[in-house]
N, C-alpha and C. Protein backbone atom coordinates (compact mmCIF):
# COMPACT_ATOMS: atom_id res chain seq x y z
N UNK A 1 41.82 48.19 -47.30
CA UNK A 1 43.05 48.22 -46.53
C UNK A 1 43.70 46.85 -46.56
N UNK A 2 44.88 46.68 -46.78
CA UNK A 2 45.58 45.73 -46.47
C UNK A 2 45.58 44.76 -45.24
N UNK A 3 45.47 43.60 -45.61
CA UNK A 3 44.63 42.44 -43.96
C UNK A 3 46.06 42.78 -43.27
N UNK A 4 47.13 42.42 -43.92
CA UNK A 4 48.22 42.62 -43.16
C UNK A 4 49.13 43.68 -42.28
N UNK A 5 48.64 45.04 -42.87
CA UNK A 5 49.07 46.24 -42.53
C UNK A 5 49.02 46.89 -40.65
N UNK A 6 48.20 45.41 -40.55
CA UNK A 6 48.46 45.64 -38.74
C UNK A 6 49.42 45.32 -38.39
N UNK A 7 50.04 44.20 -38.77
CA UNK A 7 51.39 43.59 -38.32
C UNK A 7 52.61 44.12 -38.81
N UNK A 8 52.75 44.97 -39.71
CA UNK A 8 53.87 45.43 -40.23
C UNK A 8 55.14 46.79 -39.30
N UNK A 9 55.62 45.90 -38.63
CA UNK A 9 56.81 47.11 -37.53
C UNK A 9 57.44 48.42 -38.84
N UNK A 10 56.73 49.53 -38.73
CA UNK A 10 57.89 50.76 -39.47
C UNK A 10 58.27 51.83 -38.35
N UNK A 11 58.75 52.34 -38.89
CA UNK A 11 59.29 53.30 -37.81
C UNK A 11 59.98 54.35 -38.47
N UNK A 12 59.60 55.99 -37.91
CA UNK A 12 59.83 56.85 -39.09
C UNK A 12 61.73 57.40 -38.97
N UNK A 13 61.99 58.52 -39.47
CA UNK A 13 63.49 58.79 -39.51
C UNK A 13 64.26 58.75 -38.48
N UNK A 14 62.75 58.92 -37.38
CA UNK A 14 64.32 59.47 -36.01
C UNK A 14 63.68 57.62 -35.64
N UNK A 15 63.24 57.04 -36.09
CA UNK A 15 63.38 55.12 -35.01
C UNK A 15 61.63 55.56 -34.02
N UNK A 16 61.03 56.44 -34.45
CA UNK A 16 59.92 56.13 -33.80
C UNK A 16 58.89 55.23 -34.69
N UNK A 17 58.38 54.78 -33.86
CA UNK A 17 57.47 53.70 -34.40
C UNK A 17 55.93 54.16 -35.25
N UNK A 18 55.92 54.28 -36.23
CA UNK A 18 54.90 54.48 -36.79
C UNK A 18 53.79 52.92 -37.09
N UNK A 19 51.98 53.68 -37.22
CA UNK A 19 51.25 52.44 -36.99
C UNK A 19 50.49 52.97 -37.44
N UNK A 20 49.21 52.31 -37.89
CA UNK A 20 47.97 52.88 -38.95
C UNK A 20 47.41 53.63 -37.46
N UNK A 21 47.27 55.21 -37.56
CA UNK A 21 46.36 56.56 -37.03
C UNK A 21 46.96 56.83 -36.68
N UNK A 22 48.87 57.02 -36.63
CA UNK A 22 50.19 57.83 -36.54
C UNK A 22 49.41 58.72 -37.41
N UNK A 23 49.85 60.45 -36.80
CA UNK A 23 50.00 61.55 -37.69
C UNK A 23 51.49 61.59 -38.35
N UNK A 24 51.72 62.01 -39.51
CA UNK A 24 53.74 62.26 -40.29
C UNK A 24 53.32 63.44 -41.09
N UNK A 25 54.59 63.35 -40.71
CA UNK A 25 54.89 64.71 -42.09
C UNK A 25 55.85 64.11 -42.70
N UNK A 26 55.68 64.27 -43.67
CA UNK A 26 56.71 64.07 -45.60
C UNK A 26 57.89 65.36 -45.47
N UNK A 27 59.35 64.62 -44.59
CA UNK A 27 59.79 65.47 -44.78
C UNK A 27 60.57 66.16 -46.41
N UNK A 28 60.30 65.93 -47.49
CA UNK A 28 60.36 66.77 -48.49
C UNK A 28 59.79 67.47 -49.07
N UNK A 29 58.59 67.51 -48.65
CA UNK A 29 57.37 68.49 -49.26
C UNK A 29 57.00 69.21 -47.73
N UNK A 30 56.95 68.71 -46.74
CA UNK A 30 55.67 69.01 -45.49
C UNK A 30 54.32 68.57 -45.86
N UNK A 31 54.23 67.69 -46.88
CA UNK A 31 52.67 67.18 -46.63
C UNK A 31 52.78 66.42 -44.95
N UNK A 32 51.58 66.87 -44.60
CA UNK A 32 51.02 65.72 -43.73
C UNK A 32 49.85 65.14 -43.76
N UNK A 33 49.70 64.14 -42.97
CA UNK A 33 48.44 63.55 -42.83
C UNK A 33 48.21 62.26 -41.59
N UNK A 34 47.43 61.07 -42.19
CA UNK A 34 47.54 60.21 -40.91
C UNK A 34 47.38 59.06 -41.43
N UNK A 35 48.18 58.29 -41.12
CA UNK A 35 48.23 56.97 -42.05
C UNK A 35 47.20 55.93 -41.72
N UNK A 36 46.89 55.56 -42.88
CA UNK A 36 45.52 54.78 -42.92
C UNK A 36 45.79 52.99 -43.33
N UNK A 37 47.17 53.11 -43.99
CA UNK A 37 47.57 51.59 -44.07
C UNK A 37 49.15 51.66 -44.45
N UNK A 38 49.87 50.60 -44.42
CA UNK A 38 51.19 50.40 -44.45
C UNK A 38 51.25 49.05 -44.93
N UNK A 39 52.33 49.27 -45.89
CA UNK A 39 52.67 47.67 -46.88
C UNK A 39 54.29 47.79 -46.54
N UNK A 40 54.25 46.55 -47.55
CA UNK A 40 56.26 46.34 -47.41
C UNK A 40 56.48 45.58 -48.74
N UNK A 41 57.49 45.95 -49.19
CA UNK A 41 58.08 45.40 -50.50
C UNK A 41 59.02 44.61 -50.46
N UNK A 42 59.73 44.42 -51.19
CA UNK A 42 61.23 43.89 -51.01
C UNK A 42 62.34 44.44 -50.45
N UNK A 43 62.19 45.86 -50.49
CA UNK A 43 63.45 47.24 -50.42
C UNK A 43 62.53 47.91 -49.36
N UNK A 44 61.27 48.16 -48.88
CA UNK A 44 61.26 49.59 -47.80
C UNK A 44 59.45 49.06 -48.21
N UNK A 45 59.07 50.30 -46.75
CA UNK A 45 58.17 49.76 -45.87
C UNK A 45 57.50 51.07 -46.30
N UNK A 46 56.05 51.57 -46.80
CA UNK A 46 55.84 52.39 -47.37
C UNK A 46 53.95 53.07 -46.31
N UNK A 47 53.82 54.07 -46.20
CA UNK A 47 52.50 54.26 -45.60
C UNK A 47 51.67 54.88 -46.36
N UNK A 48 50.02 54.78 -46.64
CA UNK A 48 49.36 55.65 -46.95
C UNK A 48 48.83 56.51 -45.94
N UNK A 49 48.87 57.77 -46.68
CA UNK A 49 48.05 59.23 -46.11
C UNK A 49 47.06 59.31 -46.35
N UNK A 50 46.18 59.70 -45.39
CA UNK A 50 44.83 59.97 -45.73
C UNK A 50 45.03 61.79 -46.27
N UNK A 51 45.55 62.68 -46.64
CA UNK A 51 45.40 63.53 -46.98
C UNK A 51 45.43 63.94 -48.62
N UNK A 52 46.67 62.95 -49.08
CA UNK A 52 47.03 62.49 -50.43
C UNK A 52 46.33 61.32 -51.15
N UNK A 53 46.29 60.25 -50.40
CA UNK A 53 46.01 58.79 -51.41
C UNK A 53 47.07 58.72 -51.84
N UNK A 54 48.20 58.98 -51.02
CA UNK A 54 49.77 58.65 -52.18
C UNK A 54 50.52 58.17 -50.86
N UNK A 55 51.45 56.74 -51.14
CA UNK A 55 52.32 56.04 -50.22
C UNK A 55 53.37 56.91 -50.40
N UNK A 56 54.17 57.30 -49.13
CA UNK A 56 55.46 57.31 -48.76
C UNK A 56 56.15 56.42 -48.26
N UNK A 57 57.57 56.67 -48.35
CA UNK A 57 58.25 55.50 -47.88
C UNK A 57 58.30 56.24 -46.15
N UNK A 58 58.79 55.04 -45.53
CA UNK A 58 58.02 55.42 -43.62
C UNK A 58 59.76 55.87 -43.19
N UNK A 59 60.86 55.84 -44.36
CA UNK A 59 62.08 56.82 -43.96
C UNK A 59 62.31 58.05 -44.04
N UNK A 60 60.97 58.58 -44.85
CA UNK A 60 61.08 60.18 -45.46
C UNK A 60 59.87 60.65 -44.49
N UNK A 61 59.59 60.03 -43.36
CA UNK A 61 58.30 60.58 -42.33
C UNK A 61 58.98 60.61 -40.80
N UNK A 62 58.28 62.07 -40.50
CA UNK A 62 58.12 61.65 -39.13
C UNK A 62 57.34 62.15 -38.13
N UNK A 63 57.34 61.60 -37.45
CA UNK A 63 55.99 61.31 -36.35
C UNK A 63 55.79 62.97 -36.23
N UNK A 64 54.27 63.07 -36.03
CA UNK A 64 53.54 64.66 -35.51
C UNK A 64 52.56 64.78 -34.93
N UNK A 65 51.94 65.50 -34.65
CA UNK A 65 50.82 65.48 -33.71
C UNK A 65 49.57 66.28 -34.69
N UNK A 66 48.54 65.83 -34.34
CA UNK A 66 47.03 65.87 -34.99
C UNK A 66 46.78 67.74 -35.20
N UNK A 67 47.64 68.25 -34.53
CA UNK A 67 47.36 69.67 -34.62
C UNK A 67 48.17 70.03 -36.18
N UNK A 68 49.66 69.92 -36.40
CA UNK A 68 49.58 70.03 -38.04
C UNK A 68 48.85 69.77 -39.22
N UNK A 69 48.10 68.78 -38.96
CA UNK A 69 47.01 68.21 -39.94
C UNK A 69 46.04 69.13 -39.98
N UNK A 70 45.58 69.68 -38.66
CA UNK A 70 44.15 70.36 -38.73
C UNK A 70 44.64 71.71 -39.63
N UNK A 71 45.92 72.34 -39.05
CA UNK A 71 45.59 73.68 -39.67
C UNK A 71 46.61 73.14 -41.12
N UNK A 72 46.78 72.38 -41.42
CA UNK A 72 47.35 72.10 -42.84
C UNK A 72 45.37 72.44 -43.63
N UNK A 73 44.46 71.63 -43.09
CA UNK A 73 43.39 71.36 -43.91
C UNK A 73 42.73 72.58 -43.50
N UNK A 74 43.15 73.38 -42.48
CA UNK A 74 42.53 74.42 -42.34
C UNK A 74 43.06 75.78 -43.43
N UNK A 75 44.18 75.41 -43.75
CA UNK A 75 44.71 76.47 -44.31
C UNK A 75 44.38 76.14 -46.27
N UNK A 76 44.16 74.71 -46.27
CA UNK A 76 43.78 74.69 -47.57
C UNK A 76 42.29 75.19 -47.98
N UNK A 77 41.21 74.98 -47.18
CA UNK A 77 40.27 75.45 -46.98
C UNK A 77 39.62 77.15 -46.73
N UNK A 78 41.08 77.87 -46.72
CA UNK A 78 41.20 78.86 -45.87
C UNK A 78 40.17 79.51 -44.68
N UNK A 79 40.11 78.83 -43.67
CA UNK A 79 40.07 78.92 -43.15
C UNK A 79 40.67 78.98 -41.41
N UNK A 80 42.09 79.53 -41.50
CA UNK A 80 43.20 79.78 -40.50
C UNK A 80 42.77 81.05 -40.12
N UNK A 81 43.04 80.87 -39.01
CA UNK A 81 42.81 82.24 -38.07
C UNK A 81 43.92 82.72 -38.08
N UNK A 82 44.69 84.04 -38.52
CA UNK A 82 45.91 84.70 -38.17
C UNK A 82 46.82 84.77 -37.15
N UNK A 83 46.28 84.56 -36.04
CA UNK A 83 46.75 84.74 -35.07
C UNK A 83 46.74 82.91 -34.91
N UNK A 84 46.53 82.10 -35.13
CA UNK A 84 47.13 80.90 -35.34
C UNK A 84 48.27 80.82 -36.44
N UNK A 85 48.65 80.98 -37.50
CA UNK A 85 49.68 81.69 -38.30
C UNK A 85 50.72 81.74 -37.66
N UNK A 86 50.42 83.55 -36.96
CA UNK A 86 51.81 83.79 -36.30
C UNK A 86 51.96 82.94 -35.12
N UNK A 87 51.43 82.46 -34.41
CA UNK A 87 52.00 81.59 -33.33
C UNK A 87 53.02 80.67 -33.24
N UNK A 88 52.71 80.24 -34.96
CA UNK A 88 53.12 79.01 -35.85
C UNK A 88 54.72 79.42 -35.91
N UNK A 89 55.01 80.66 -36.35
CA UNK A 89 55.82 80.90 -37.31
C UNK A 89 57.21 80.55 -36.08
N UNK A 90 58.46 80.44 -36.62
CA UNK A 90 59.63 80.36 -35.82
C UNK A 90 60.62 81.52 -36.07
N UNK A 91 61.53 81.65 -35.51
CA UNK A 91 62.35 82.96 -36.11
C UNK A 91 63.21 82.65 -37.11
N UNK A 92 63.48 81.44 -37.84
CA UNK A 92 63.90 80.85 -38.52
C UNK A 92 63.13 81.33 -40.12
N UNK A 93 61.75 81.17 -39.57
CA UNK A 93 60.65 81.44 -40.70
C UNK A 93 60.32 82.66 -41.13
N UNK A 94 60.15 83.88 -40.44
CA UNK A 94 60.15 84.99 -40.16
C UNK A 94 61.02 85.73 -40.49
N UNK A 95 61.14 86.56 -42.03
CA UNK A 95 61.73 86.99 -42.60
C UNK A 95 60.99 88.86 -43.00
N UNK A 96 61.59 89.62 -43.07
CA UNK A 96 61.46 90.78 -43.11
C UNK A 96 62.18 91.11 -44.83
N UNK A 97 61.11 91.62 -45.40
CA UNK A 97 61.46 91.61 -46.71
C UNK A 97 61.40 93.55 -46.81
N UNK A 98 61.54 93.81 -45.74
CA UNK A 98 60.87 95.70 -46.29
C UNK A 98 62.02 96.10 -46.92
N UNK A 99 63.59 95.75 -46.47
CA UNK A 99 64.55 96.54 -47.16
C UNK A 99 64.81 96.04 -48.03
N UNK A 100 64.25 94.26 -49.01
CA UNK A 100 64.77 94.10 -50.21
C UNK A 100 64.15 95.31 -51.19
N UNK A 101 65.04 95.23 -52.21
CA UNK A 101 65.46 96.34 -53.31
C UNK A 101 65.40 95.70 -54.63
N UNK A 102 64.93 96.05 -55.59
CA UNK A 102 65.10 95.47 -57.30
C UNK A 102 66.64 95.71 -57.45
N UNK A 103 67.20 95.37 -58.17
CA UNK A 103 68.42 95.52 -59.24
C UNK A 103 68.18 97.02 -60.23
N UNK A 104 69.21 97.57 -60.41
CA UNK A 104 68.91 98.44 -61.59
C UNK A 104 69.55 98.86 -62.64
């Protein structure tokens, strides 16, 4: 880990303060995870995930809570309970596909 990565102020899209054992989510993919160190360049302030081993920049994150992580690794594992699933889902997400139709 980086000696310095304690001292480094980031802060994710909405101005919250992110710090090494912040949970984020990558908002362009939805990876999440929990950052394990943070550097800085010349141009932008970047964190590692412990879920990836891959830095993001700390403008494309934002802050989450330890429960996305679990059922992210729960669901890669498969091991999600269904009824954790739907709890999840929003009405946004929740799409009804019975009346799509092929082309003919």
């Amino acid at each position: 880990m980086d000696e310095g990565s304690d001292h480094i102020m980031a802060q994710d899209l909405n101005g919250a303060p992110i710090t090494i054992g912040s949970y984020v989510l990558y908002i362009n993919t939805g990876t999440a995870g929990q950052v394990i160190e943070l550097k800085q360049d010349e141009d932008s302030t970047w964190a590692l995930l412990d879920t990836t081993g891959l830095y993001y920049n700390v403008q494309a994150l934002v802050i989450t809570d330890a429960s996305a992580i679990k059922v992210k690794k729960e669901r890669e594992a498969g091991e999600v309970d269904k009824d954790d699933l739907v709890r999840q889902q929003t009405p946004e997400r929740v799409v009804d596909i019975g009346q799509v139709t092929g082309g003919g």
